[in-house]
Protein backbone atom coordinates (compact mmCIF):
# COMPACT_ATOMS: atom_id res chain seq x y z
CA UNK A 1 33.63 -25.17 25.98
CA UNK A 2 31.85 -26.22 29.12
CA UNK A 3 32.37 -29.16 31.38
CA UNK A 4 29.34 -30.92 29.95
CA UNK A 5 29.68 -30.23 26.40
CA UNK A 6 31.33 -33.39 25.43
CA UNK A 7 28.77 -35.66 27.47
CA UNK A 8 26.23 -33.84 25.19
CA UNK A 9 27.65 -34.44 21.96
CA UNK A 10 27.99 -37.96 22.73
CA UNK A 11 24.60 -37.95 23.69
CA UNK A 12 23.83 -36.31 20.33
CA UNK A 13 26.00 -39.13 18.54
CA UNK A 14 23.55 -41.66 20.47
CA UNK A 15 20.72 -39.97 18.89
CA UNK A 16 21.88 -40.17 15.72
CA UNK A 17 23.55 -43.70 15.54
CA UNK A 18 19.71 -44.89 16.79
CA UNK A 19 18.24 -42.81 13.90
CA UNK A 20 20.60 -44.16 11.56
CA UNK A 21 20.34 -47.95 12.52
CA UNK A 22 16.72 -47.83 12.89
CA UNK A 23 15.83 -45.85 9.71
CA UNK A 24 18.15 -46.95 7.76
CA UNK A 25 20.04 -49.90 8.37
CA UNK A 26 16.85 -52.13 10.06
CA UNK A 27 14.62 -51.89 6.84
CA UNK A 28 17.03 -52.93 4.68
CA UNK A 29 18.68 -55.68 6.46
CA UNK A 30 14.92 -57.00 7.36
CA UNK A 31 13.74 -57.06 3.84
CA UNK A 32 16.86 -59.11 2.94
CA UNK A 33 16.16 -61.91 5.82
CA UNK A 34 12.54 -61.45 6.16
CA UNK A 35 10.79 -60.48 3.16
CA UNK A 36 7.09 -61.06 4.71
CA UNK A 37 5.88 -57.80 5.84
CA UNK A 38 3.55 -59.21 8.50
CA UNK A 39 4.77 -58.29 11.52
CA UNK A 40 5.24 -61.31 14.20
CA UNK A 41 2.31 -62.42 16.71
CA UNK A 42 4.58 -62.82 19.93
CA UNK A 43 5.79 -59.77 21.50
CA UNK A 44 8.59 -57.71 19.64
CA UNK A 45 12.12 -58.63 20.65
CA UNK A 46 14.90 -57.28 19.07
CA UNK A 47 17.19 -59.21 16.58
CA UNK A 48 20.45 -59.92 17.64
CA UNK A 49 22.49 -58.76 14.72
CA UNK A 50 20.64 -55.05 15.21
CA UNK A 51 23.25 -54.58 18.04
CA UNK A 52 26.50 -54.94 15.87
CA UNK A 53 24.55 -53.07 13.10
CA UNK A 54 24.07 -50.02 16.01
CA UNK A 55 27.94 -51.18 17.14
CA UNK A 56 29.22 -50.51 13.69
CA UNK A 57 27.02 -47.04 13.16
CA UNK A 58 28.33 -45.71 16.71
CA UNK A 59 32.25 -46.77 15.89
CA UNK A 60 31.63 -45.01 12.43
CA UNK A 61 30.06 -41.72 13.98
CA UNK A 62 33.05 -41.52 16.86
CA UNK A 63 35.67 -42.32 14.50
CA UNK A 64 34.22 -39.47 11.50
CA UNK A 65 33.69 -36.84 14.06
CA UNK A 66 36.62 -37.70 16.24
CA UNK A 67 34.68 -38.34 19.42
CA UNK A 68 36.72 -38.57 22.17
CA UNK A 69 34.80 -39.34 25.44
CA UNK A 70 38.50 -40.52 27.64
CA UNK A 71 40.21 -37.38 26.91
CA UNK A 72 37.17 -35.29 27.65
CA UNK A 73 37.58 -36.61 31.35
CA UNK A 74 40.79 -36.52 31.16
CA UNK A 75 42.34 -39.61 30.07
CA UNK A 76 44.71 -40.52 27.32
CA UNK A 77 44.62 -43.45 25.14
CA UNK A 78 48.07 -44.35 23.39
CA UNK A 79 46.56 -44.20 20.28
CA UNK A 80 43.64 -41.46 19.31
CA UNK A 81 41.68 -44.56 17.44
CA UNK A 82 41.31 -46.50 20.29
CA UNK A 83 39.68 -44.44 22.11
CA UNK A 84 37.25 -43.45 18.84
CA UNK A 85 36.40 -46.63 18.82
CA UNK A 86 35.57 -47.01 22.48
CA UNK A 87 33.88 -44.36 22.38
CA UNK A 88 31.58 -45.34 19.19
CA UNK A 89 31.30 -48.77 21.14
CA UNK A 90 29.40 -46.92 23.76
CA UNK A 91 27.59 -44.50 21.50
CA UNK A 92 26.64 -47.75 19.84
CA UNK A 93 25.26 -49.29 22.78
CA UNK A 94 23.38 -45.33 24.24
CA UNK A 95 21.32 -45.59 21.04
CA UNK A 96 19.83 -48.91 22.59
CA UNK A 97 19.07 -46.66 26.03
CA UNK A 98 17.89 -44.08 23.76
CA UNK A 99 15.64 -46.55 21.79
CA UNK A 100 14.26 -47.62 24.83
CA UNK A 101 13.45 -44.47 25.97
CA UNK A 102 11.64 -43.27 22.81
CA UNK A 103 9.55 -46.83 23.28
CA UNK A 104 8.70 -45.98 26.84
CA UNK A 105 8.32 -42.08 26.11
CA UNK A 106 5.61 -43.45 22.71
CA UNK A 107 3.71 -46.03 25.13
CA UNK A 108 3.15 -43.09 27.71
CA UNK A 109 1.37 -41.45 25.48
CA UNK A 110 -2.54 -41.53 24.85
């Protein structure tokens, strides 16, 4: 496996936790504490609780595929879960990076 490899799959698990919470989990959880479809007037911000909702999806995906970002550079946590769920922590918080980059990436274009 190459150097990079592991950077890449958590780059992949980004990917997919923003997928996940956005598809998914956003819909659902809006239509239970917003039911009017009409969008708002003022700019879009995000809601607060779609950060532990991407938190929780990114500390799920580290934990089921046993991503390990400390021991792919070489450090060792005392116990393997901690460092699952430090590395789902940030997975959770490179699908907001990656969200903003898909906004940025969709407002570029004509």
């Amino acid at each position: 496996m190459t150097p990079i490899a592991p950077f890449l799959a958590i780059l992949f698990l980004a990917f997919l936790a923003e997928g996940l919470t956005e598809y998914l989990a956003r819909p659902v959880i809006q239509g239970l504490t917003n039911p009017d479809p009409e969008p708002p007037a003022e700019p879009y911000t995000k809601p607060l609780w779609l950060r532990y909702v991407a938190l929780t999806v990114g500390v799920g995906l580290a934990m089921a595929f046993r991503a390990d970002l400390f021991a792919a550079i070489g450090l060792a946590a005392i116990h393997p879960w901690l460092a699952y769920v430090l590395t789902g922590i940030l997975v959770g918080r490179g699908s907001n990076y990656v969200h903003d980059l898909i906004d940025t990436w969709r407002s570029a274009q004509p």
